[in-house]
Protein backbone atom coordinates (compact mmCIF):
# COMPACT_ATOMS: atom_id res chain seq x y z
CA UNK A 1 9.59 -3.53 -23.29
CA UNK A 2 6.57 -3.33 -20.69
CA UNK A 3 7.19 -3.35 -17.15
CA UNK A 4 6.74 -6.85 -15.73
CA UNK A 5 5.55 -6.57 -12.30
CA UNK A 6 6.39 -9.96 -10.71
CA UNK A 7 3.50 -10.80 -7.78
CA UNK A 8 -0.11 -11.70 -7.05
CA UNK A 9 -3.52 -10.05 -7.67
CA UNK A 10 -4.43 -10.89 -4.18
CA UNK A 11 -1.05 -9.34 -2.42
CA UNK A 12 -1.59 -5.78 -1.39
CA UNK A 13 2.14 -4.86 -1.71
CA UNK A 14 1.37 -6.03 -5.77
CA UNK A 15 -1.81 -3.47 -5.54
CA UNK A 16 0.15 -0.66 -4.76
CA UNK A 17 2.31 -1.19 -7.52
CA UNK A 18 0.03 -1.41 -10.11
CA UNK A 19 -2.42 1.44 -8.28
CA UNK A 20 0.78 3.52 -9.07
CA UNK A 21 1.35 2.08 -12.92
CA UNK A 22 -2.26 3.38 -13.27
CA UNK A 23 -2.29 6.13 -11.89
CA UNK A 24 0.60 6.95 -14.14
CA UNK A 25 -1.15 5.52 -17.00
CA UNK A 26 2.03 3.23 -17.15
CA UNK A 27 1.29 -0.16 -19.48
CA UNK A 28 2.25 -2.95 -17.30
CA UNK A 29 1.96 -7.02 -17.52
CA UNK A 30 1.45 -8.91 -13.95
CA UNK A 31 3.69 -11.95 -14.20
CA UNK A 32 1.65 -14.13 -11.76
CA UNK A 33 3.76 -15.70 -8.90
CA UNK A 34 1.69 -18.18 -7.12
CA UNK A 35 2.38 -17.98 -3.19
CA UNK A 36 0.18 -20.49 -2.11
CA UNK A 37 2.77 -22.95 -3.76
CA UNK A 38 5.50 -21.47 -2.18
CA UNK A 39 6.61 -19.93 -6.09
CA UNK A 40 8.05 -17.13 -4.24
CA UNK A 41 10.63 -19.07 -2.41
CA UNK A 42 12.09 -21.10 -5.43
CA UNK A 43 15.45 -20.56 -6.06
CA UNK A 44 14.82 -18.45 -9.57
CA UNK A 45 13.27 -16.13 -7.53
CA UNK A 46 14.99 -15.82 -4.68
CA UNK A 47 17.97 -14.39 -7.49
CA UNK A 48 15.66 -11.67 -7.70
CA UNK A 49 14.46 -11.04 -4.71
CA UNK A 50 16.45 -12.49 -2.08
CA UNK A 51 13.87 -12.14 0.56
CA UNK A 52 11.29 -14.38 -1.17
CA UNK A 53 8.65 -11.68 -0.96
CA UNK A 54 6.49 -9.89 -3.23
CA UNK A 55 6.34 -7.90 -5.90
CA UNK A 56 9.83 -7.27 -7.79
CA UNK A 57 9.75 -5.31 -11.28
CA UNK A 58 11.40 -5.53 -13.96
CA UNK A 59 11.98 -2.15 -16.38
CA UNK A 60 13.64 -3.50 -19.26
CA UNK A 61 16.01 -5.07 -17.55
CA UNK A 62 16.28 -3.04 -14.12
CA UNK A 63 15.17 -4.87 -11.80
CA UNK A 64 13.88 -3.78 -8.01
CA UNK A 65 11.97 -4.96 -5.31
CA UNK A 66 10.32 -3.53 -2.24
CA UNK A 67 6.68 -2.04 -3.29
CA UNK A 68 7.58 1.60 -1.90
CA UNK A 69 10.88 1.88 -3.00
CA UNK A 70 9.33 0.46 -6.41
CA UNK A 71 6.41 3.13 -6.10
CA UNK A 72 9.36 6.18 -5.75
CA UNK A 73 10.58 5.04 -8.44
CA UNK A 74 7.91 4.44 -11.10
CA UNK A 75 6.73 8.28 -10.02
CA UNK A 76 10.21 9.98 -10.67
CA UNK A 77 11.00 7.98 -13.87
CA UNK A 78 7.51 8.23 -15.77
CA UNK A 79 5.92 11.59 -14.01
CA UNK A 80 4.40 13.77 -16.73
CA UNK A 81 2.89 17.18 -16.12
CA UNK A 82 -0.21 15.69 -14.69
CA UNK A 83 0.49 13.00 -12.57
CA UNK A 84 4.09 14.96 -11.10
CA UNK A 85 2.35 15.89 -7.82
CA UNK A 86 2.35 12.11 -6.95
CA UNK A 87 6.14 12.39 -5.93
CA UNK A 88 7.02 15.94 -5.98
CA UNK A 89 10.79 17.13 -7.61
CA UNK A 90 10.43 20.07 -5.39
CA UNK A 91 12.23 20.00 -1.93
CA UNK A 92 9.34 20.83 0.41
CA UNK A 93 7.25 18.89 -1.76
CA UNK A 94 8.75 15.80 -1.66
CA UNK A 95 10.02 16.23 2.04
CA UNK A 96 6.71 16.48 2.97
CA UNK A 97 5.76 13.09 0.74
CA UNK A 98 8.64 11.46 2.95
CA UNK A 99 7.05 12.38 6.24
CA UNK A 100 3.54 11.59 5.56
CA UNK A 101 5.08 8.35 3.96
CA UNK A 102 7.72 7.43 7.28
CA UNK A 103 3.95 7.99 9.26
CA UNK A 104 2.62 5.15 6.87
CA UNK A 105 5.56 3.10 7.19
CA UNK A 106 6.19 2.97 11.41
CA UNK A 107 2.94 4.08 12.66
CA UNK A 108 0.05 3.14 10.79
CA UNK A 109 1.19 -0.18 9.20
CA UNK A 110 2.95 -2.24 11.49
CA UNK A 111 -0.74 -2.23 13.70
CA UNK A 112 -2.60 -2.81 10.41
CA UNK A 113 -0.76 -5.52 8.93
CA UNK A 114 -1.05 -7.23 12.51
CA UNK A 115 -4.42 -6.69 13.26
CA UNK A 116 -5.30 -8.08 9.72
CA UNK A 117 -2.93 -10.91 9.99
CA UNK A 118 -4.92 -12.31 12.99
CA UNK A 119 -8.35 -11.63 11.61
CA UNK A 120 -7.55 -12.65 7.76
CA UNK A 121 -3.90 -14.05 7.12
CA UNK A 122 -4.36 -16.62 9.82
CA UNK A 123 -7.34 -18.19 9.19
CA UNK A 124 -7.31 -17.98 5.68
CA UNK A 125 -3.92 -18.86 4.69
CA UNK A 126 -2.41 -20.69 7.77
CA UNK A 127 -5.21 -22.91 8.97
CA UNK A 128 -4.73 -20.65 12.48
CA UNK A 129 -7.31 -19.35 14.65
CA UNK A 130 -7.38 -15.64 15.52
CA UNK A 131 -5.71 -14.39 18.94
CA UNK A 132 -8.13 -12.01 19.94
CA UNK A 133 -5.69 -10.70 22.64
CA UNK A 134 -2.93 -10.27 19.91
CA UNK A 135 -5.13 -8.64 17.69
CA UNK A 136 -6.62 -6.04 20.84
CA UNK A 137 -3.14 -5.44 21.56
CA UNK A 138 -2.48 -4.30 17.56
CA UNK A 139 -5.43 -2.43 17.83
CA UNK A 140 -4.75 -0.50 21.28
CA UNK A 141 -1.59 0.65 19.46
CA UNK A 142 -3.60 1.27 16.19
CA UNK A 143 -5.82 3.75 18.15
CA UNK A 144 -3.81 6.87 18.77
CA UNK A 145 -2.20 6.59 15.74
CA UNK A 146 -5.34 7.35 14.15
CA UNK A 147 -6.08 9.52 16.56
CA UNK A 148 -3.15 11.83 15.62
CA UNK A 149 -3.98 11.33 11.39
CA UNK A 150 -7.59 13.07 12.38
CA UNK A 151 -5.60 15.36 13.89
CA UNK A 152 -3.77 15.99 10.64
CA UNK A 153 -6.40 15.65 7.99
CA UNK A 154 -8.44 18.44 10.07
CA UNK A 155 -7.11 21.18 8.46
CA UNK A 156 -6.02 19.35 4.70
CA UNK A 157 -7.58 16.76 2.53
CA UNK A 158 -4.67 15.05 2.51
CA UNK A 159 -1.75 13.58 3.99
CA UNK A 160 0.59 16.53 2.54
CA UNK A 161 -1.94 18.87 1.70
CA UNK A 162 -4.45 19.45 -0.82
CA UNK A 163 -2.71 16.92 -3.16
CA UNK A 164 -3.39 13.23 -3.10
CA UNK A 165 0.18 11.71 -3.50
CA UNK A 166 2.03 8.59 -2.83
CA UNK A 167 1.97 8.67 0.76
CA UNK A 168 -1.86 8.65 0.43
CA UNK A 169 -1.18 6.25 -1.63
CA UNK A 170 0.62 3.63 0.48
CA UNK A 171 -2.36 3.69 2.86
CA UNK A 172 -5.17 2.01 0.70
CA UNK A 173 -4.46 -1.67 -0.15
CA UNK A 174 -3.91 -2.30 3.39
CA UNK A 175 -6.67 -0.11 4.69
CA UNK A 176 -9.23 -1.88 2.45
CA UNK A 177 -8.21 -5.25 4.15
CA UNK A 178 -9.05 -3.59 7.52
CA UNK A 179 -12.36 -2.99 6.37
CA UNK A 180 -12.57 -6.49 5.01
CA UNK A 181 -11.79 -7.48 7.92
CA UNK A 182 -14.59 -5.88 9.80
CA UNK A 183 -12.60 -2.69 11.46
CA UNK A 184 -13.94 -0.25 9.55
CA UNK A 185 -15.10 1.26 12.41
CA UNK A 186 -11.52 2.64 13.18
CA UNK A 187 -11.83 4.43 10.56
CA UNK A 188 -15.43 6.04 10.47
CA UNK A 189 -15.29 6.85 14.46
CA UNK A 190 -12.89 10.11 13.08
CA UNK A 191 -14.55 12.27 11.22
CA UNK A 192 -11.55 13.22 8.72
CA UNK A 193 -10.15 10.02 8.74
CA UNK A 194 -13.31 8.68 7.52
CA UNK A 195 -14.02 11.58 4.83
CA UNK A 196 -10.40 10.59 3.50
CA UNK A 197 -10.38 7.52 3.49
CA UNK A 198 -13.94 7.54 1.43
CA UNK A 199 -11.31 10.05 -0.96
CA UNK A 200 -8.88 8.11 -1.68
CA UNK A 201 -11.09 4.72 -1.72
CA UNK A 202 -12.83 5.68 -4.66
CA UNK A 203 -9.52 6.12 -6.67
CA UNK A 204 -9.93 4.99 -10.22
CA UNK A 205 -6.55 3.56 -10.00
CA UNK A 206 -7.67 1.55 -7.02
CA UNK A 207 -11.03 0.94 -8.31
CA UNK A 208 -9.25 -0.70 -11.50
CA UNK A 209 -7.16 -3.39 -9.24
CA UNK A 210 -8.68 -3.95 -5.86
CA UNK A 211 -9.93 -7.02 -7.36
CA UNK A 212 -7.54 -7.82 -10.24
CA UNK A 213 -4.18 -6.32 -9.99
């Protein structure tokens, strides 16, 4: 059976799935749930994801929701030799995954996903203007965050090291939707923010579903 991921070509959490199925070289099939009619919060798929939120997968039968927790798990189960680095087995390896992954999580996203929910979400999906104070106020908090990931990336290429890996990984779908968004100045103010983020851009797994999951 091929995965079914369950989600949209234009949700980012979807994109980071399937970045992951291809980096993997993992056959997939996008069922399409259609947000803008509210397909998400019908009560068939509420069963499987009781948060009404996007993507779920289902692996023959297993099913699981939450795109990181879904990304963890796609890179333990279907790892080979080449593409094991993604999600170490290793102790330091993977601990080091974790921590570049709980910097994703709490300090780069929460400011991303807010600055580009005033400047794209709002206007484009909820008839709202954008709250220029709100989105300031993301982006004050955005600042030394990034800051601090110069700091890191100074002396590595990536996240972890000198491996591109999951927590990498996690940054792109949303960090391409700050530069749609017309902040990719955040990015190309620091030097080795802005030599990684070119990097990890030009994945071929993101290249294949930045515009077509």
């Amino acid at each position: 059976m091929v995965l079914k991921v369950y989600g949209n070509p234009a949700s980012p959490c979807t994109r980071t799935v399937t970045m992951v199925c291809k980096e993997l070289n993992l056959p997939y099939e996008v069922v399409v749930i259609d947000f803008t009619k509210g397909e998400h919060k019908l009560p068939e798929y509420i069963k499987k994801q009781p948060f009404g939120q996007i993507p779920y997968i289902d692996d023959d039968g297993f099913v699981l929701y939450e795109s990181r927790a879904i990304a963890r798990y796609l890179a333990s189960k279907y790892a080979n030799a080449d593409t094991a680095i993604l999600y170490p087995s290793d102790f330091q390896g993977r601990a080091l995954v974790e921590q570049a992954a709980s910097i994703e999580a709490f300090n780069f996203y929460p400011s991303v996903y807010g600055a580009v929910s005033e400047r794209i979400f709002k206007p484009a999906f909820r008839g709202q203007p954008t709250d220029e104070t709100r989105l300031q106020e993301h982006l004050s908090a955005l600042n030394p965050k990034l800051d601090a990931y110069d700091k890191i990336l100074d002396t590595q290429k990536y996240l972890t090291g000198d491996n591109f890996t999951l927590a990498d990984l996690f940054h792109i779908a949303y960090s391409a939707l700050l530069e749609q968004a017309g902040l990719g100045s955040l990015f190309e103010s620091r030097p080795n923010v802005a030599r990684w983020w070119k990097d990890i851009a030009a994945r071929e797994s993101w290249l294949a579903v930045k515009d077509a999951a």
